[in-house]
C-alpha atoms as a PDB file:
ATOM      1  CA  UNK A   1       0.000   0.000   0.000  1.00  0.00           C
ATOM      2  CA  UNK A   2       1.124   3.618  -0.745  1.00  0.00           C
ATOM      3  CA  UNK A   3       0.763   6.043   1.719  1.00  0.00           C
ATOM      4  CA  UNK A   4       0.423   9.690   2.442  1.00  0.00           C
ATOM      5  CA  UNK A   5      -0.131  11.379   5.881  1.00  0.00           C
ATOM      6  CA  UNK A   6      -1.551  14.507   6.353  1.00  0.00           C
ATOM      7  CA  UNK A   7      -0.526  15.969   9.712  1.00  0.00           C
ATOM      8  CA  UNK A   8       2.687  14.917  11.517  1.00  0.00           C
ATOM      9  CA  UNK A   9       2.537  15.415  14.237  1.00  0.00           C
ATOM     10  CA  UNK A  10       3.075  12.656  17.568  1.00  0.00           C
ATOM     11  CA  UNK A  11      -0.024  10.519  16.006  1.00  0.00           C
ATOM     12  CA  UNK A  12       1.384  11.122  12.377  1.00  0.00           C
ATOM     13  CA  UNK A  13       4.568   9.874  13.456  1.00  0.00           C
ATOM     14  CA  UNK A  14       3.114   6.989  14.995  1.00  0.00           C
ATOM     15  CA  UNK A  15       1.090   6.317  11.876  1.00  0.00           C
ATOM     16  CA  UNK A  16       4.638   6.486  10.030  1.00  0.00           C
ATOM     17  CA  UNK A  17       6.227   3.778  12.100  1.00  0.00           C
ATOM     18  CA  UNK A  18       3.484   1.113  12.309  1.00  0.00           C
ATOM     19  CA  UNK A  19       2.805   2.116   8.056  1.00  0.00           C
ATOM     20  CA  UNK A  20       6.405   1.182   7.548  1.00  0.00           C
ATOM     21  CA  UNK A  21       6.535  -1.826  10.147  1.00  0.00           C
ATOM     22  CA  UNK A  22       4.007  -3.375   8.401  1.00  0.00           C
ATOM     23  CA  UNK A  23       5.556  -3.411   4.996  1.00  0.00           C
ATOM     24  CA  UNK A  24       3.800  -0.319   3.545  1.00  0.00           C
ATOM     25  CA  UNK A  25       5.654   2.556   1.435  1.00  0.00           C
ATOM     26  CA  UNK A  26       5.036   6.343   2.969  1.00  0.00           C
ATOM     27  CA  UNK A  27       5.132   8.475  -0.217  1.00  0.00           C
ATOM     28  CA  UNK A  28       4.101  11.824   1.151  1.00  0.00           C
ATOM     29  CA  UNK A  29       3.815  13.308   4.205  1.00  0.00           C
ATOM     30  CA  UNK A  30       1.989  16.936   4.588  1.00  0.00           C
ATOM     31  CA  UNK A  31       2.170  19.288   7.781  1.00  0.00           C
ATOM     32  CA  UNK A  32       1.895  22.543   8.279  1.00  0.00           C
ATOM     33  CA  UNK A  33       4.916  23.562   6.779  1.00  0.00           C
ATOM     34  CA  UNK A  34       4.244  22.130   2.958  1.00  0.00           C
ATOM     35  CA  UNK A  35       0.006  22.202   3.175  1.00  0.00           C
ATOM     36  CA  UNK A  36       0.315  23.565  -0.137  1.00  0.00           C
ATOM     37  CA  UNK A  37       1.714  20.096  -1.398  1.00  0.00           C
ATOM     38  CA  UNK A  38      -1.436  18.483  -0.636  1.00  0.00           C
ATOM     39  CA  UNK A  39      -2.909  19.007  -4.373  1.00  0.00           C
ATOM     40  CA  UNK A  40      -3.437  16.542  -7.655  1.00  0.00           C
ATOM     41  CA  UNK A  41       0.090  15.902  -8.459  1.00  0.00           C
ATOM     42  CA  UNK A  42       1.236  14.768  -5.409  1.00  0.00           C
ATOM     43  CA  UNK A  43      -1.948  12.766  -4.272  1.00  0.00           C
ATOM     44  CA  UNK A  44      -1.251  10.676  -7.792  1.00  0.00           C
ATOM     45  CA  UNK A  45      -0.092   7.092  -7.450  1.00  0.00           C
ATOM     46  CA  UNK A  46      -1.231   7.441  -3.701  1.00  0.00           C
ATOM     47  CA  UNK A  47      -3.940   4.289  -2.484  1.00  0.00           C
ATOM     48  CA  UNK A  48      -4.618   6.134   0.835  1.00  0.00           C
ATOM     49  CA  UNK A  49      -4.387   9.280   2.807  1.00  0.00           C
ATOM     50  CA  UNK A  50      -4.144   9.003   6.173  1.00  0.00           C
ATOM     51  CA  UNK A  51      -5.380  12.618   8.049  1.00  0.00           C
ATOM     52  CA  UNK A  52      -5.231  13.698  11.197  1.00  0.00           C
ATOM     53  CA  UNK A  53      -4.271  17.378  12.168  1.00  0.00           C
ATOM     54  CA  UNK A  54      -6.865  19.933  13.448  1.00  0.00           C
ATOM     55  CA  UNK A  55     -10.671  20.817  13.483  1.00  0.00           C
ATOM     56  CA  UNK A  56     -10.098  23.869  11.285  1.00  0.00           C
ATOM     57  CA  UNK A  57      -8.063  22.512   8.460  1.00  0.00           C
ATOM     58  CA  UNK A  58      -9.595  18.677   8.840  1.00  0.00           C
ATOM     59  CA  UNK A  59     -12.397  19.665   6.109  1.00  0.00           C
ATOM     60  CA  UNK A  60     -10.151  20.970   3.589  1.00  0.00           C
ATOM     61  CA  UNK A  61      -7.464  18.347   3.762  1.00  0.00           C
ATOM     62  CA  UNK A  62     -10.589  15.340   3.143  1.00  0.00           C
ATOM     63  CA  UNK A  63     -12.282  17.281   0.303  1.00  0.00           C
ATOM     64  CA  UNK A  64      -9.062  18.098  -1.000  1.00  0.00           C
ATOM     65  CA  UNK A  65      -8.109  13.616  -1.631  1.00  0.00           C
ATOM     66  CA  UNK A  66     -11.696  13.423  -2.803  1.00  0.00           C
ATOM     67  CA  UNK A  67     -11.415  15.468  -5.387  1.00  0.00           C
ATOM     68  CA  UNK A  68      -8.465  14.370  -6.111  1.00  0.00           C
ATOM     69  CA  UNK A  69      -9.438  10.624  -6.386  1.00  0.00           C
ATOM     70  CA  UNK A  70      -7.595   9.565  -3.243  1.00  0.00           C
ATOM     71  CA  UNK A  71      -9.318   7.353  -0.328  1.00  0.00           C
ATOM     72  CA  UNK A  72      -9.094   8.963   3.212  1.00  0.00           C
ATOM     73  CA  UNK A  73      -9.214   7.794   6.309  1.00  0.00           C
ATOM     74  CA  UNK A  74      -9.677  10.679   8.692  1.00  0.00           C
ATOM     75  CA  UNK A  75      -9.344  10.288  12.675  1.00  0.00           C
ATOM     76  CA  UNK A  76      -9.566  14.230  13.199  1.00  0.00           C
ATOM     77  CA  UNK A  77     -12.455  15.225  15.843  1.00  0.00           C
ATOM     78  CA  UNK A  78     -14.019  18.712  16.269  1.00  0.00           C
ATOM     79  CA  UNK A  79     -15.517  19.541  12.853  1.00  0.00           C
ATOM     80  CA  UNK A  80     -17.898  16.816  12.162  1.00  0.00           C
ATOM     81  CA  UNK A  81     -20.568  19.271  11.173  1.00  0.00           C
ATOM     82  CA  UNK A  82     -19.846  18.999   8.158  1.00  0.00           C
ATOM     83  CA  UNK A  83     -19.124  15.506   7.852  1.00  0.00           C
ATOM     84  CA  UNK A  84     -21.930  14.596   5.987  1.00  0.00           C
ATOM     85  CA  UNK A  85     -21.557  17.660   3.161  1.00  0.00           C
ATOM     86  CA  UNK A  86     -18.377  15.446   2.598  1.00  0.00           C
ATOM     87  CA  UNK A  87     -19.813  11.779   2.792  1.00  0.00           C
ATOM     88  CA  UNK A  88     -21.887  13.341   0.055  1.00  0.00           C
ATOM     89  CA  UNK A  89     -19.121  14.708  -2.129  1.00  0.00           C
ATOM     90  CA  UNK A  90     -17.940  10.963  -1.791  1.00  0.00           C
ATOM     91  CA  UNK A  91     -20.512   9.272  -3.029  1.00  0.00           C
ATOM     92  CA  UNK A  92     -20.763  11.977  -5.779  1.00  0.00           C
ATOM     93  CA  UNK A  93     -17.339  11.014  -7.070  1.00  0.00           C
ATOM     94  CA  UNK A  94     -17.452   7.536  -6.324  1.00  0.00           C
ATOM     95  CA  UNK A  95     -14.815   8.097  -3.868  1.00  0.00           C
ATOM     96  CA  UNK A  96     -13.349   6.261  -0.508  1.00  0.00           C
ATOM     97  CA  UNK A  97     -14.082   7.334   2.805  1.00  0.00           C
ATOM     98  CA  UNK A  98     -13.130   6.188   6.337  1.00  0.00           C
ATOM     99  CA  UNK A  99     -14.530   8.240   9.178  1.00  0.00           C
ATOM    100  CA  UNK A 100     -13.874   7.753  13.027  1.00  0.00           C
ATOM    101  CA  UNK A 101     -13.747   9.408  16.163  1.00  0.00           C
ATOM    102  CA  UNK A 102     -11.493   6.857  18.295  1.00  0.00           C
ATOM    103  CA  UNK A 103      -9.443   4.100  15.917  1.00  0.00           C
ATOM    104  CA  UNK A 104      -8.839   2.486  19.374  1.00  0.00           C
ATOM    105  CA  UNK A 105     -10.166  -1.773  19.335  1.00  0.00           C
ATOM    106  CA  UNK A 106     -10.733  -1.120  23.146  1.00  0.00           C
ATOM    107  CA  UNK A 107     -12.773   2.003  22.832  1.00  0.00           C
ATOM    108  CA  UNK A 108     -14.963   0.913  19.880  1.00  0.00           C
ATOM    109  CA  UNK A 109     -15.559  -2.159  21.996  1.00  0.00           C
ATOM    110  CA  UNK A 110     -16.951   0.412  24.973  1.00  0.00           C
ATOM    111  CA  UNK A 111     -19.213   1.993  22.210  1.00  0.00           C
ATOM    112  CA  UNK A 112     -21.014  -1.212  21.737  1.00  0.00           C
ATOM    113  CA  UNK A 113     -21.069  -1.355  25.392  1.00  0.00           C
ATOM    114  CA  UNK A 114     -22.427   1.943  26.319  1.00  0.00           C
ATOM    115  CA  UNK A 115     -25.126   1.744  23.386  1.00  0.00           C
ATOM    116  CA  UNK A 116     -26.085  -2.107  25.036  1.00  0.00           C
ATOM    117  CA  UNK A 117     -25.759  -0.780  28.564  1.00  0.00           C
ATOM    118  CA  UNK A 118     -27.951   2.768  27.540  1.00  0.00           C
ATOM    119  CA  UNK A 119     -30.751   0.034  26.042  1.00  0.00           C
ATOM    120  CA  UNK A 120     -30.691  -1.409  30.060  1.00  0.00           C
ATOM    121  CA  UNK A 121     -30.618   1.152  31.564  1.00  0.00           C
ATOM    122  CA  UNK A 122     -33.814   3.047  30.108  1.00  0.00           C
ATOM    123  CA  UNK A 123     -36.173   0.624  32.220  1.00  0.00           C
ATOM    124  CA  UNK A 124     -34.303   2.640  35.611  1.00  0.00           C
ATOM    125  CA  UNK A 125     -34.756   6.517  35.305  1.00  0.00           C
ATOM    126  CA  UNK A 126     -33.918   6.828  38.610  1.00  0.00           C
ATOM    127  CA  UNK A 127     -30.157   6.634  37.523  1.00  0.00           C
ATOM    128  CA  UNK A 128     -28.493   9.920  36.399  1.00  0.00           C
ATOM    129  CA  UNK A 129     -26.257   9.254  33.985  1.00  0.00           C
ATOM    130  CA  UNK A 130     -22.518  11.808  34.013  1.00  0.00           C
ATOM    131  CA  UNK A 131     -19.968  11.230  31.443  1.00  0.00           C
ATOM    132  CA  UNK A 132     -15.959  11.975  32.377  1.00  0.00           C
ATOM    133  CA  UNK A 133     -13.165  12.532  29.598  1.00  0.00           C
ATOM    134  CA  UNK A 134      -9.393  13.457  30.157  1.00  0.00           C
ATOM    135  CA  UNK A 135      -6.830  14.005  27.822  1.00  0.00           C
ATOM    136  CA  UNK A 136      -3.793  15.655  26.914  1.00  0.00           C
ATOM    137  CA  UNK A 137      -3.080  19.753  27.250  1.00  0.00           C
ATOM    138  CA  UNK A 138      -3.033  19.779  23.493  1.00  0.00           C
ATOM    139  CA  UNK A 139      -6.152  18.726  22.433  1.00  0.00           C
ATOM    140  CA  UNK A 140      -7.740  21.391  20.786  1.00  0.00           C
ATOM    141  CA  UNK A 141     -11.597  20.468  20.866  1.00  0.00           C
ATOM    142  CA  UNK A 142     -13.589  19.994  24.553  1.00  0.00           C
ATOM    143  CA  UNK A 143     -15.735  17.680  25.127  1.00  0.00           C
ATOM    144  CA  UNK A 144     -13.214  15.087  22.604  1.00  0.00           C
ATOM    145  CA  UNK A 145     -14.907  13.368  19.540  1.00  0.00           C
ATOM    146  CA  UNK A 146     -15.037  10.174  21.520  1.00  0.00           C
ATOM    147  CA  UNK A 147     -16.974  11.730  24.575  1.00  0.00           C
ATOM    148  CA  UNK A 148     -19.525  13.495  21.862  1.00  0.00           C
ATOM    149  CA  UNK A 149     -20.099   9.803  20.391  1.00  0.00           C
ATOM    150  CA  UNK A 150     -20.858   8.141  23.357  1.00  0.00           C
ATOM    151  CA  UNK A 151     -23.030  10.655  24.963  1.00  0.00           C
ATOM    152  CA  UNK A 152     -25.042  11.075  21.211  1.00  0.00           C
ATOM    153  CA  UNK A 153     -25.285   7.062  21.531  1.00  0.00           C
ATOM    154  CA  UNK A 154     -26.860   7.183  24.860  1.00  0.00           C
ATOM    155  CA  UNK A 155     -29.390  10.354  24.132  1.00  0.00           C
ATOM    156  CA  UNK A 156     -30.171   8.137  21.038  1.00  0.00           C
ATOM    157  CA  UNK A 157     -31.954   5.335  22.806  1.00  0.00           C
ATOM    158  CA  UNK A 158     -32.463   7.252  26.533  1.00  0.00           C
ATOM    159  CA  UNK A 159     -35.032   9.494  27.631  1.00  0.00           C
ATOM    160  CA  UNK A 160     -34.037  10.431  31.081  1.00  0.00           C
ATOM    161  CA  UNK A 161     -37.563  12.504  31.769  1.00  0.00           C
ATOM    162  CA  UNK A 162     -39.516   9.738  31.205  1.00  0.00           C
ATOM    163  CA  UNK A 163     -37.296   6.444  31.534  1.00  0.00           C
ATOM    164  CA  UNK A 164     -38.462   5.378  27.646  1.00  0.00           C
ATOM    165  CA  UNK A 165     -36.357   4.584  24.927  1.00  0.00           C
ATOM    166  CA  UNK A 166     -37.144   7.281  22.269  1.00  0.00           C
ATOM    167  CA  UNK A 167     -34.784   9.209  19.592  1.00  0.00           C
ATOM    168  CA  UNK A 168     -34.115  13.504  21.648  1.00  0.00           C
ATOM    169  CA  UNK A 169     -33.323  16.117  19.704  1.00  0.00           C
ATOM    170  CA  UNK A 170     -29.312  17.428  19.355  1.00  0.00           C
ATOM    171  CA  UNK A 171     -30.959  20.201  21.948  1.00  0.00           C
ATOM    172  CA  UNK A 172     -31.302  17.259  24.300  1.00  0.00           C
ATOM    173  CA  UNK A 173     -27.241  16.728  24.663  1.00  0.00           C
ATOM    174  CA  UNK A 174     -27.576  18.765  28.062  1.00  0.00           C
ATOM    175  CA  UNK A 175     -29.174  16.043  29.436  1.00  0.00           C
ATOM    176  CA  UNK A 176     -25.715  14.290  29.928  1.00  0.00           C
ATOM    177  CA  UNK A 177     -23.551  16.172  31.943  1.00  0.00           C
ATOM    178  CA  UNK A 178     -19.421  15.703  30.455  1.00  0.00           C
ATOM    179  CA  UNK A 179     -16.726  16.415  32.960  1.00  0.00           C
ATOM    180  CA  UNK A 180     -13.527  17.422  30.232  1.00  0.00           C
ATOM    181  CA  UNK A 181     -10.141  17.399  31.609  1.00  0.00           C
ATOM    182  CA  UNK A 182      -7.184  18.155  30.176  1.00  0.00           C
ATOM    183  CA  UNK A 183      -4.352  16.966  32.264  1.00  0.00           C
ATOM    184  CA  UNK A 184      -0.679  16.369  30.994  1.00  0.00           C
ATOM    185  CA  UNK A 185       0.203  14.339  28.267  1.00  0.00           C
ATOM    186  CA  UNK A 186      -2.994  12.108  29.337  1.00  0.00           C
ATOM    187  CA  UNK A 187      -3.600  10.333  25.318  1.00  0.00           C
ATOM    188  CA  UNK A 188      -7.471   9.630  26.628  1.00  0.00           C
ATOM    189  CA  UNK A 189      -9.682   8.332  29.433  1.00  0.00           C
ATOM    190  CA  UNK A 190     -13.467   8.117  29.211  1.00  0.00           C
ATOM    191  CA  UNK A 191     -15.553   7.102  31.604  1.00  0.00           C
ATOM    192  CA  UNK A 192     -19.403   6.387  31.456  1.00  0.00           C
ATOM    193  CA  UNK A 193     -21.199   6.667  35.231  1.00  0.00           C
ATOM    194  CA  UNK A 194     -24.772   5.536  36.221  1.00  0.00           C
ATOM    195  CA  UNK A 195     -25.463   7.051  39.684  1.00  0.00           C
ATOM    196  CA  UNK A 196     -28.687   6.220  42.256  1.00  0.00           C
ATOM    197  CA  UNK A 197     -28.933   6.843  45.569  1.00  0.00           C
ATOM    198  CA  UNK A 198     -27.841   3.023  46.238  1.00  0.00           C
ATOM    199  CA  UNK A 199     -24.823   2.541  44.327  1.00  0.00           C
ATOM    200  CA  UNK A 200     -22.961   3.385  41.049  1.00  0.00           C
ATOM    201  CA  UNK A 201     -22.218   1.624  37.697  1.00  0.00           C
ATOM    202  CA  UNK A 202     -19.031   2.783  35.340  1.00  0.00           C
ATOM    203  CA  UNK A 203     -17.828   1.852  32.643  1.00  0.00           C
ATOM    204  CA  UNK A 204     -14.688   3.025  31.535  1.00  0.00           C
ATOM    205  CA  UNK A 205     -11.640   2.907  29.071  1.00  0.00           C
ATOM    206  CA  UNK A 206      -8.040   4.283  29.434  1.00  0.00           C
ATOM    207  CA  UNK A 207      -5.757   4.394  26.646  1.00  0.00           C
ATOM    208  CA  UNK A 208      -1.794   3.889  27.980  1.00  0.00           C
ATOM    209  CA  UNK A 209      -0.258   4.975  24.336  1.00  0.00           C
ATOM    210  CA  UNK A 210      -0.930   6.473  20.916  1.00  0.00           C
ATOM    211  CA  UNK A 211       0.416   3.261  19.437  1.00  0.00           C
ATOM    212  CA  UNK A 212      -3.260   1.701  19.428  1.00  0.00           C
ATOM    213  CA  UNK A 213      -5.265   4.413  17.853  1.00  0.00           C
ATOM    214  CA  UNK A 214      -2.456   4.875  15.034  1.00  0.00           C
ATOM    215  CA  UNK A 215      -2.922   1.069  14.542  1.00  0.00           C
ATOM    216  CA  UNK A 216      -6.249   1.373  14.148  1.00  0.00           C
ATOM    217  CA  UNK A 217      -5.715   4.007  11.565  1.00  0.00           C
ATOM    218  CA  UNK A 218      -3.220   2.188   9.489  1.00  0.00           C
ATOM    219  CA  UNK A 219      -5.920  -1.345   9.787  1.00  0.00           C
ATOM    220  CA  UNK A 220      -9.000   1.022   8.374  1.00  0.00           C
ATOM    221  CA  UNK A 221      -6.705   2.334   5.738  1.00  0.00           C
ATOM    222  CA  UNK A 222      -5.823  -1.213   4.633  1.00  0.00           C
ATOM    223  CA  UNK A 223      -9.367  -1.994   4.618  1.00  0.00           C
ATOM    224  CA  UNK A 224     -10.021   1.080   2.700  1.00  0.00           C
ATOM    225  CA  UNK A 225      -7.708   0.455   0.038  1.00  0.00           C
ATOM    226  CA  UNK A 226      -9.545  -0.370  -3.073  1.00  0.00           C
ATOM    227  CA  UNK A 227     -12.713  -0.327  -2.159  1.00  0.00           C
ATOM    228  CA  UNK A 228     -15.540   2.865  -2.720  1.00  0.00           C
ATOM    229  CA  UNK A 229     -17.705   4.389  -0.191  1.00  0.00           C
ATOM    230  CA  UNK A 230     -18.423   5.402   3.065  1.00  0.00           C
ATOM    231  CA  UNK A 231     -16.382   3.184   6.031  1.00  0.00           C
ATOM    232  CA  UNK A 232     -16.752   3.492   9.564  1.00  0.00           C
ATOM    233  CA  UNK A 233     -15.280   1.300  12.605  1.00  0.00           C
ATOM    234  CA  UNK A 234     -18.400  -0.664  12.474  1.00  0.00           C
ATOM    235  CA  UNK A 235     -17.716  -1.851   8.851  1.00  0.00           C
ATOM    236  CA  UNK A 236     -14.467  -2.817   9.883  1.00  0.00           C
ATOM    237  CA  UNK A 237     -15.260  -4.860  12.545  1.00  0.00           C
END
């Protein structure tokens, strides 16, 4: 597989050793420094771009390898409101796609969890339900992508007013309290509490390194490779 990555920073480093360790060629690598070398020419000959850098350049770089005919699997968090305009510019141009908030297998493995656990949980309303997430000082976006995902997840299938399952509106998101910490060089801790006047139920996932979301990166852009459409972690799995 050839490789680009777009942002290289600790994770894009990461992504560069476990690309290479596996027996993949990098062929371009785009920071800050050379953005302008993300374009047609260089993107040619390239079977995936692997992107993540920041919520306000995130956009551009992923329309820019659709356009230019280049699957992209994107890990950046913060700007997903416009996530869809781009799922449809992918479809429009028959294009690759591979969208996720947390490439960790642990934390994907605590979404099913949470969504299984929410289901339960609806038949108890006298549980409130607080959501915790800590990560490192440099994290630009607050709550992180993976904290928004679980806590959209549970307001999906939970109505706390009334105990039954039923789908809130976005305004509803206040309903879920999220503690967001940003302590060190933390890489990510999310916990998911259920609290009565009896006793408490957690659930709760701590990532030690970057190694295991970057490996999950450099999986979905194996997957990706070849194929068209629209990807997430549940595809993969």
């Amino acid at each position: 597989m050839k490789a680009a990555i777009i942002g290289y920073g600790k994770m894009g480093r990461e992504i560069e050793k476990i690309l290479r360790s596996r027996g993949h060629e990098v062929a371009l690598i785009i920071d800050i420094d050379n953005a302008s070398d993300l374009n047609a020419q260089n993107l040619a000959g390239i079977d995936v771009a692997i992107e993540f850098t920041t919520p306000t350049t995130a956009y551009h770089n992923i329309r820019t390898c659709l356009e230019c005919g280049t699957a992209v699997v994107s890990g950046t968090t913060g700007w997903t409101d416009r996530l869809k305009e781009l799922q449809t510019l992918c479809e429009e141009r028959g294009g690759a796609m591979f969208y996720a908030s947390n490439y960790s297998l642990g934390v994907n493995l605590m979404f099913r969890l949470n969504r299984e656990l929410a289901r339960l949980m609806n038949r108890f309303p006298s549980y409130e339900i607080s959501m915790s997430e800590t990560h490192h000082t440099q994290k630009k976006d607050s709550p992180s992508g993976t904290a928004v995902t679980l806590a959209e997840d549970i307001i999906s299938l939970v109505d706390r007013k009334s105990g039954w399952v039923n789908t809130p509106t976005s305004d509803d998101k206040s309903l879920i309290p999220i503690e967001s910490l940003r302590i060190g060089m933390v890489p990510g801790d999310h916990s998911v509490t259920y609290s009565s006047e009896d006793d408490v139920l957690e659930i709760r996932h701590s990532i030690k390194n970057r190694r295991t979301l970057a490996e999950g990166a450099v999986v979905a852009a194996e997957f990706l490779c070849g194929k068209k459409g629209i990807y997430t972690m549940e595809d993969l799995f």
